[in-house]
PDB file of N, CA and C in Angstrom:
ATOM      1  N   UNK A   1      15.234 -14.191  39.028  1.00  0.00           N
ATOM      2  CA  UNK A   1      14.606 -12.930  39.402  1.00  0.00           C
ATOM      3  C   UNK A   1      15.552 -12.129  40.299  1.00  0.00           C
ATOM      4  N   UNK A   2      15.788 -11.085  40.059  1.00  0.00           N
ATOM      5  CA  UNK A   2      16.099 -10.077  40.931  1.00  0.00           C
ATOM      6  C   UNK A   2      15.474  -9.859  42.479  1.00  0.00           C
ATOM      7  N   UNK A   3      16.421  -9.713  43.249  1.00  0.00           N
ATOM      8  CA  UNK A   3      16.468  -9.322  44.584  1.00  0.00           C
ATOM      9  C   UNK A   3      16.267  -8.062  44.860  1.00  0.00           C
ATOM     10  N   UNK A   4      16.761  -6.987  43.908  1.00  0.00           N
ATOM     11  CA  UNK A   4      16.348  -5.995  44.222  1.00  0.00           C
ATOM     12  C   UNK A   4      16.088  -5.021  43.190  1.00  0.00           C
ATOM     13  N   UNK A   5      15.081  -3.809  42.667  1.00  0.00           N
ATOM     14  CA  UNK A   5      14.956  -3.064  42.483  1.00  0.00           C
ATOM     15  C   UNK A   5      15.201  -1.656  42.300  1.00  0.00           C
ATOM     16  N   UNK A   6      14.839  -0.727  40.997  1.00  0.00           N
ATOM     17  CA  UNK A   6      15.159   0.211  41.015  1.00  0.00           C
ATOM     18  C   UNK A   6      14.064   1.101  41.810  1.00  0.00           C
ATOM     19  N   UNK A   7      14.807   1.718  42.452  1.00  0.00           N
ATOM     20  CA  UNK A   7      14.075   2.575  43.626  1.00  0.00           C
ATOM     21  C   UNK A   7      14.401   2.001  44.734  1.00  0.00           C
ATOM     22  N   UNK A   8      14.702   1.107  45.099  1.00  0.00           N
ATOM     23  CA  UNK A   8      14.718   0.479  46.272  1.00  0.00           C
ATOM     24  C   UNK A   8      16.137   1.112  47.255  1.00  0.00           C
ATOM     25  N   UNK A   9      15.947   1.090  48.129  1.00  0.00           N
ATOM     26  CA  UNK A   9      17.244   1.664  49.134  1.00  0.00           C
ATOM     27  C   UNK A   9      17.600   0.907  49.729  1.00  0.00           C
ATOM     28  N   UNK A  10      18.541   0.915  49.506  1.00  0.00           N
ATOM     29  CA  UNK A  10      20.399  -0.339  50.492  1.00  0.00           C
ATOM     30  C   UNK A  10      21.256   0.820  50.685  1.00  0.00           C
ATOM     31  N   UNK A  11      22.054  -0.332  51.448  1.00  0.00           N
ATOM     32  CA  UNK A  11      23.377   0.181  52.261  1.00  0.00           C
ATOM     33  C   UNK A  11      24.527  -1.084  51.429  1.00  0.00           C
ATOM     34  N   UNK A  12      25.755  -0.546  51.568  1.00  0.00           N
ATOM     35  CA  UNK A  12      26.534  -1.335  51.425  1.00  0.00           C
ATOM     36  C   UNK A  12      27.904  -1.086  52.025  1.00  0.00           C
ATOM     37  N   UNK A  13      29.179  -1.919  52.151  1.00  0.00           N
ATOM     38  CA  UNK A  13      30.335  -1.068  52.705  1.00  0.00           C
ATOM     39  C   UNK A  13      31.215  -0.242  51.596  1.00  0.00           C
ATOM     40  N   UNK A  14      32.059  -0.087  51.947  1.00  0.00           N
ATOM     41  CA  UNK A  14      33.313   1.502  50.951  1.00  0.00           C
ATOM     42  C   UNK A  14      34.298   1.504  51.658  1.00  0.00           C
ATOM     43  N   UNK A  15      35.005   1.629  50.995  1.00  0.00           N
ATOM     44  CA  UNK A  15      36.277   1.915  51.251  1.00  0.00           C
ATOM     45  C   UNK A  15      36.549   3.455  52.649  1.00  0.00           C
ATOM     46  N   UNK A  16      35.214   4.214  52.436  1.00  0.00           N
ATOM     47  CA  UNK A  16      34.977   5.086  53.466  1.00  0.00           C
ATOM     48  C   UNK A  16      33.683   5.030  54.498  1.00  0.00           C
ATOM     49  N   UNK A  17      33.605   3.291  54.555  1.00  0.00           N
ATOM     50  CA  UNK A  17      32.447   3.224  55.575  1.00  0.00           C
ATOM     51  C   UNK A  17      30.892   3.094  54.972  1.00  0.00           C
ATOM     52  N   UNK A  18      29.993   3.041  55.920  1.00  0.00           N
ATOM     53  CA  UNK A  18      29.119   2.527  55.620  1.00  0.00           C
ATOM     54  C   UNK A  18      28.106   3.341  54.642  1.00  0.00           C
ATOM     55  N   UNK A  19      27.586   2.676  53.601  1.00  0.00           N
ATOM     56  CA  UNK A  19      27.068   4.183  52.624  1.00  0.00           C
ATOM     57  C   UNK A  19      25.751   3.675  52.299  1.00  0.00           C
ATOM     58  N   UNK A  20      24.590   4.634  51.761  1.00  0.00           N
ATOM     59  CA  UNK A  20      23.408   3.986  51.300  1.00  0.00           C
ATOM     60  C   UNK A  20      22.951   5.173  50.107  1.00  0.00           C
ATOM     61  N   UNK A  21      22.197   4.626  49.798  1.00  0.00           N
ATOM     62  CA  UNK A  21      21.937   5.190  48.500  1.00  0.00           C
ATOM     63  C   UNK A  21      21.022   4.093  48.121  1.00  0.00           C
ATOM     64  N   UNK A  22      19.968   5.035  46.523  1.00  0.00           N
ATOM     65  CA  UNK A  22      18.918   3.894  45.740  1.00  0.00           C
ATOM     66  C   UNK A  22      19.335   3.678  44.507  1.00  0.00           C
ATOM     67  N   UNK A  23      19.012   2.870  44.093  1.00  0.00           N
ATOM     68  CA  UNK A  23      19.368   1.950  43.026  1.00  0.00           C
ATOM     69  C   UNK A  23      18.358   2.696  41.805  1.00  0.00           C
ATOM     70  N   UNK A  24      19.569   2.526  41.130  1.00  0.00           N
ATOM     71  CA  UNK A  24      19.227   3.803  39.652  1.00  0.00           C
ATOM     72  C   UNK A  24      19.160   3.160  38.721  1.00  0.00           C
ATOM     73  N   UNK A  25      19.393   1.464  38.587  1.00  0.00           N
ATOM     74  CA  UNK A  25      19.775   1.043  37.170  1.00  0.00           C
ATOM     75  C   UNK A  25      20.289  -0.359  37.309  1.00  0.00           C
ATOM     76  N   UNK A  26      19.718  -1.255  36.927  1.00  0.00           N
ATOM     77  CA  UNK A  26      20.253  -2.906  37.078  1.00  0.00           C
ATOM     78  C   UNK A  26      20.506  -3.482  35.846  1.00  0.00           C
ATOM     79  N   UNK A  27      21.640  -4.297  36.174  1.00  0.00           N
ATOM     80  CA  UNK A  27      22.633  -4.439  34.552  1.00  0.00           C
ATOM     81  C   UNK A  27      22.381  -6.140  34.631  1.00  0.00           C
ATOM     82  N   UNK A  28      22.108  -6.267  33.414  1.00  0.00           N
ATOM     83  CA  UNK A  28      21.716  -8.416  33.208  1.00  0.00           C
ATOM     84  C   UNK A  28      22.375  -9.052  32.342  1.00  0.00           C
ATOM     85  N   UNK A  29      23.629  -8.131  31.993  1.00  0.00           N
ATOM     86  CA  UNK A  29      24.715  -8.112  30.848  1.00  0.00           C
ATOM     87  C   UNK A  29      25.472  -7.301  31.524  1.00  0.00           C
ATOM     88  N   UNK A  30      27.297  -8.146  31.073  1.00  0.00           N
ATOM     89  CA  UNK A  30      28.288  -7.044  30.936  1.00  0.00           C
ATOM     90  C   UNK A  30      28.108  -5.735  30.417  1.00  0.00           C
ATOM     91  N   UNK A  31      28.922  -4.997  31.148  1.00  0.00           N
ATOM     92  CA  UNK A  31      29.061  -3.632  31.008  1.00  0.00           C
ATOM     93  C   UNK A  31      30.223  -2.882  31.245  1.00  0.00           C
ATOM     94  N   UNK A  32      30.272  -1.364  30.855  1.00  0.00           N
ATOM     95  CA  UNK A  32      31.805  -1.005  30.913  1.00  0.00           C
ATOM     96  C   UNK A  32      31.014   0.501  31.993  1.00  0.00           C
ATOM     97  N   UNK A  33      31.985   0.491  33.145  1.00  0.00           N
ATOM     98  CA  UNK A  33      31.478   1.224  34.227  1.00  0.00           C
ATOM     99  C   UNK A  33      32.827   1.730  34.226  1.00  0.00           C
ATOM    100  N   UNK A  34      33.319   3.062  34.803  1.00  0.00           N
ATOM    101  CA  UNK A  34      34.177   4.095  34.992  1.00  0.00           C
ATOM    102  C   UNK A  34      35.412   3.267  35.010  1.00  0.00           C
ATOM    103  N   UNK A  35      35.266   2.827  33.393  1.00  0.00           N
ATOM    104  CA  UNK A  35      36.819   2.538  32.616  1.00  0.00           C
ATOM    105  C   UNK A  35      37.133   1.066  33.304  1.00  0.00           C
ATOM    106  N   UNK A  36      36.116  -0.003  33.746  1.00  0.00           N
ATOM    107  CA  UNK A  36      36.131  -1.287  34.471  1.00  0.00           C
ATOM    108  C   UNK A  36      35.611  -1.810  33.592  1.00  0.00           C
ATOM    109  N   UNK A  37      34.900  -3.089  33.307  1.00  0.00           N
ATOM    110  CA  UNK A  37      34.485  -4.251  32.252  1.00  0.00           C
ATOM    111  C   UNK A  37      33.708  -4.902  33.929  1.00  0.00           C
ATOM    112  N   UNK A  38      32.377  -4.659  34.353  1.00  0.00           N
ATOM    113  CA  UNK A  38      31.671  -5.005  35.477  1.00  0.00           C
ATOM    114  C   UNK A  38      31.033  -6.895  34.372  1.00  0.00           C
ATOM    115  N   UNK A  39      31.199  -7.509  35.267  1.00  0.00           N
ATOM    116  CA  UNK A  39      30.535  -8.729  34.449  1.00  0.00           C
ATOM    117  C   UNK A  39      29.269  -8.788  35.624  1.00  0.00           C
ATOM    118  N   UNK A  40      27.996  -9.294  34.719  1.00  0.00           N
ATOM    119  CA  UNK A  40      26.839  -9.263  34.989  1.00  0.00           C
ATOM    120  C   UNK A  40      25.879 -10.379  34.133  1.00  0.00           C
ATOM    121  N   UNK A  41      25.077 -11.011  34.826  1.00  0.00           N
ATOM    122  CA  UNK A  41      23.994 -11.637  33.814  1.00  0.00           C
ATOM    123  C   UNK A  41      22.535 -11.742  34.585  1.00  0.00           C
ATOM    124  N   UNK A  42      21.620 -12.467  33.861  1.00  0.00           N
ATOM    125  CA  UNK A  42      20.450 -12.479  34.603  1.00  0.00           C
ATOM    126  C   UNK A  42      20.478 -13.281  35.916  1.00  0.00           C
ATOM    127  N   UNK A  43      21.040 -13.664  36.162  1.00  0.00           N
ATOM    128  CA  UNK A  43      21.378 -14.894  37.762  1.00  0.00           C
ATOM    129  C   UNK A  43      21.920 -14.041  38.525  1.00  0.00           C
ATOM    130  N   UNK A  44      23.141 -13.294  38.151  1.00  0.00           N
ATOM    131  CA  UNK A  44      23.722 -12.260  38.677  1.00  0.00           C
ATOM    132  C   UNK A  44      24.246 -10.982  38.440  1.00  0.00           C
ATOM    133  N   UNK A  45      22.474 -10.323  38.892  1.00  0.00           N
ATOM    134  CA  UNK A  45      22.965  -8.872  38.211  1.00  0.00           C
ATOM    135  C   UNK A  45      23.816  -8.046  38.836  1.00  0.00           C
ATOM    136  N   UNK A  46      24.127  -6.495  38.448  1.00  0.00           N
ATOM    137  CA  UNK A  46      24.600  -6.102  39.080  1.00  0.00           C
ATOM    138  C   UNK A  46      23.802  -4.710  39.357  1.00  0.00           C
ATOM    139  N   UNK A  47      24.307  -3.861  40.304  1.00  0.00           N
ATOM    140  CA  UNK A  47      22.931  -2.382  40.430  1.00  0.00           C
ATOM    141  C   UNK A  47      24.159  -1.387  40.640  1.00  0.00           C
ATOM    142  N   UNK A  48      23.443  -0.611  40.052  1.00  0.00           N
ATOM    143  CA  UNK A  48      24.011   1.028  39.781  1.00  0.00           C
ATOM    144  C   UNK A  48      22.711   1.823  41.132  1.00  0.00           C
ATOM    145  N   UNK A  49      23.685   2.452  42.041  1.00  0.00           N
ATOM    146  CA  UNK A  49      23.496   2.902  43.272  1.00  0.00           C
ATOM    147  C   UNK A  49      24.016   4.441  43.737  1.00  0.00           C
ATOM    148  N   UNK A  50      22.780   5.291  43.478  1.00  0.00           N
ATOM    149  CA  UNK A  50      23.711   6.450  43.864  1.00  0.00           C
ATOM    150  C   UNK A  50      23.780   6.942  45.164  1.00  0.00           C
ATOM    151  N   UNK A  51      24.302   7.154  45.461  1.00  0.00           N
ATOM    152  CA  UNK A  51      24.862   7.374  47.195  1.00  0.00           C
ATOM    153  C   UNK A  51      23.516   8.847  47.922  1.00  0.00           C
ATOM    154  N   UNK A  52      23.206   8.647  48.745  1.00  0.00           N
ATOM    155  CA  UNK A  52      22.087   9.554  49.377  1.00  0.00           C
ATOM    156  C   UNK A  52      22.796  11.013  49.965  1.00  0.00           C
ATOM    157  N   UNK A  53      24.449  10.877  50.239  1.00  0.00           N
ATOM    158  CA  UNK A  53      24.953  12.005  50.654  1.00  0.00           C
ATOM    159  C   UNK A  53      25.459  12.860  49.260  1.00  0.00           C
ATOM    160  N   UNK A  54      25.961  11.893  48.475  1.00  0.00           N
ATOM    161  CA  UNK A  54      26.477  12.869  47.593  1.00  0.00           C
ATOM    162  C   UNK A  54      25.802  12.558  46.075  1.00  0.00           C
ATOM    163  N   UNK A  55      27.113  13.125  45.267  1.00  0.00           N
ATOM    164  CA  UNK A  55      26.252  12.153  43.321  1.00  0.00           C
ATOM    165  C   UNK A  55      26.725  11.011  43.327  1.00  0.00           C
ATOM    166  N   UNK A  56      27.604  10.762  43.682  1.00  0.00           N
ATOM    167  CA  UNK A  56      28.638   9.423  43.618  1.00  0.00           C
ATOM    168  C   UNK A  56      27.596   8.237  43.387  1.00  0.00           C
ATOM    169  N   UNK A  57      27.982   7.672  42.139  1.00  0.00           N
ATOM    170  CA  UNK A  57      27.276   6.733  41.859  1.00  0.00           C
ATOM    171  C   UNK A  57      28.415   5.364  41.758  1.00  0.00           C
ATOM    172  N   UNK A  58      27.735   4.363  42.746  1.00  0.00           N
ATOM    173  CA  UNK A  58      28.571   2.886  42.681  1.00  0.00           C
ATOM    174  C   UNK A  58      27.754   1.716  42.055  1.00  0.00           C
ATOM    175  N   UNK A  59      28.878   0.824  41.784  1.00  0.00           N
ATOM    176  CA  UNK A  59      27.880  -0.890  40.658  1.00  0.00           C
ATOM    177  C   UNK A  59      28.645  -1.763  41.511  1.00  0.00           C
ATOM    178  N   UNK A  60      27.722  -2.485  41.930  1.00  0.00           N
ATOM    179  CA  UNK A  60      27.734  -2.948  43.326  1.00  0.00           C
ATOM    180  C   UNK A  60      26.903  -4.792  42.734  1.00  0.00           C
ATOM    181  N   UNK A  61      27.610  -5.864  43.313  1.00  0.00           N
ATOM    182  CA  UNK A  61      26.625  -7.064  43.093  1.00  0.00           C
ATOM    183  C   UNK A  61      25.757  -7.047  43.913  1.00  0.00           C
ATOM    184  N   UNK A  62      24.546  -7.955  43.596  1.00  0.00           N
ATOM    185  CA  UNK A  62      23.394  -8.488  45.255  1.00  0.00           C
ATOM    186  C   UNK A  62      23.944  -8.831  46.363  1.00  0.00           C
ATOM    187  N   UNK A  63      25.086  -9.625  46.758  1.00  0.00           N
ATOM    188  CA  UNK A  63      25.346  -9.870  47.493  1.00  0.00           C
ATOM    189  C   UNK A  63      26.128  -8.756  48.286  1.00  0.00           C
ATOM    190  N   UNK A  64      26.461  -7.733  48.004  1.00  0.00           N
ATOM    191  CA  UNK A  64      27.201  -6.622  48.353  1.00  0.00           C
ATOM    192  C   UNK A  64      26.272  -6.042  49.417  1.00  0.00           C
ATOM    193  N   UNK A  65      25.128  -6.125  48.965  1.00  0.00           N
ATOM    194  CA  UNK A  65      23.668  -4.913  49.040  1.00  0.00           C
ATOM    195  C   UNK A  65      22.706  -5.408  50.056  1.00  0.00           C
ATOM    196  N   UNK A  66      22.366  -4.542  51.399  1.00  0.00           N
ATOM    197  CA  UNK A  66      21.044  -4.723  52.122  1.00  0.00           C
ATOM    198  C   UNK A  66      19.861  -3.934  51.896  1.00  0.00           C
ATOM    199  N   UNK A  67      19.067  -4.414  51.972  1.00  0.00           N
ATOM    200  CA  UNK A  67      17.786  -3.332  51.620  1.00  0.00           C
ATOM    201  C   UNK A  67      17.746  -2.964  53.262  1.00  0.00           C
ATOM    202  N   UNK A  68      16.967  -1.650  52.917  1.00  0.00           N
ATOM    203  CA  UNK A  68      16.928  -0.769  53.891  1.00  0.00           C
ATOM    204  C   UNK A  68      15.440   0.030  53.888  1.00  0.00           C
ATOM    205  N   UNK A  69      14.684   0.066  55.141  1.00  0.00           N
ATOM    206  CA  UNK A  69      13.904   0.936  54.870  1.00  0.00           C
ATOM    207  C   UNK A  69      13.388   2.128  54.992  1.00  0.00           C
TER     208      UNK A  69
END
């Protein structure tokens, strides 16, 4: 089972600090994300997260991710 949800709001780190955004989309299978090959399965998915300041959307594992409320 999944840890987290679409809709749900986390934070995670970046390369520019601390960012949060909600989760738009959870992958339970490989996938091809902005020209990457993201590996994913049902044990360990991965979430598509769009950032709350801007559009910027990141695919991020569970373990990456805090929920936030």
């Amino acid at each position: 089972m999944t840890k987290y949800s679409i809709g749900d709001h986390v934070s995670w780190n970046s390369e520019a600090g601390h960012v949060t955004g909600k989760i738009i989309r959870v992958h339970h299978a490989d996938f091809d994300y902005k020209g990457h090959r993201h590996r994913a399965s049902k044990d360990d998915p991965q979430y598509e997260i769009k950032s709350d300041k801007t559009d910027h959307v990141a695919a991020h594992k569970e373990a990456a991710l805090t929920k936030i409320d």
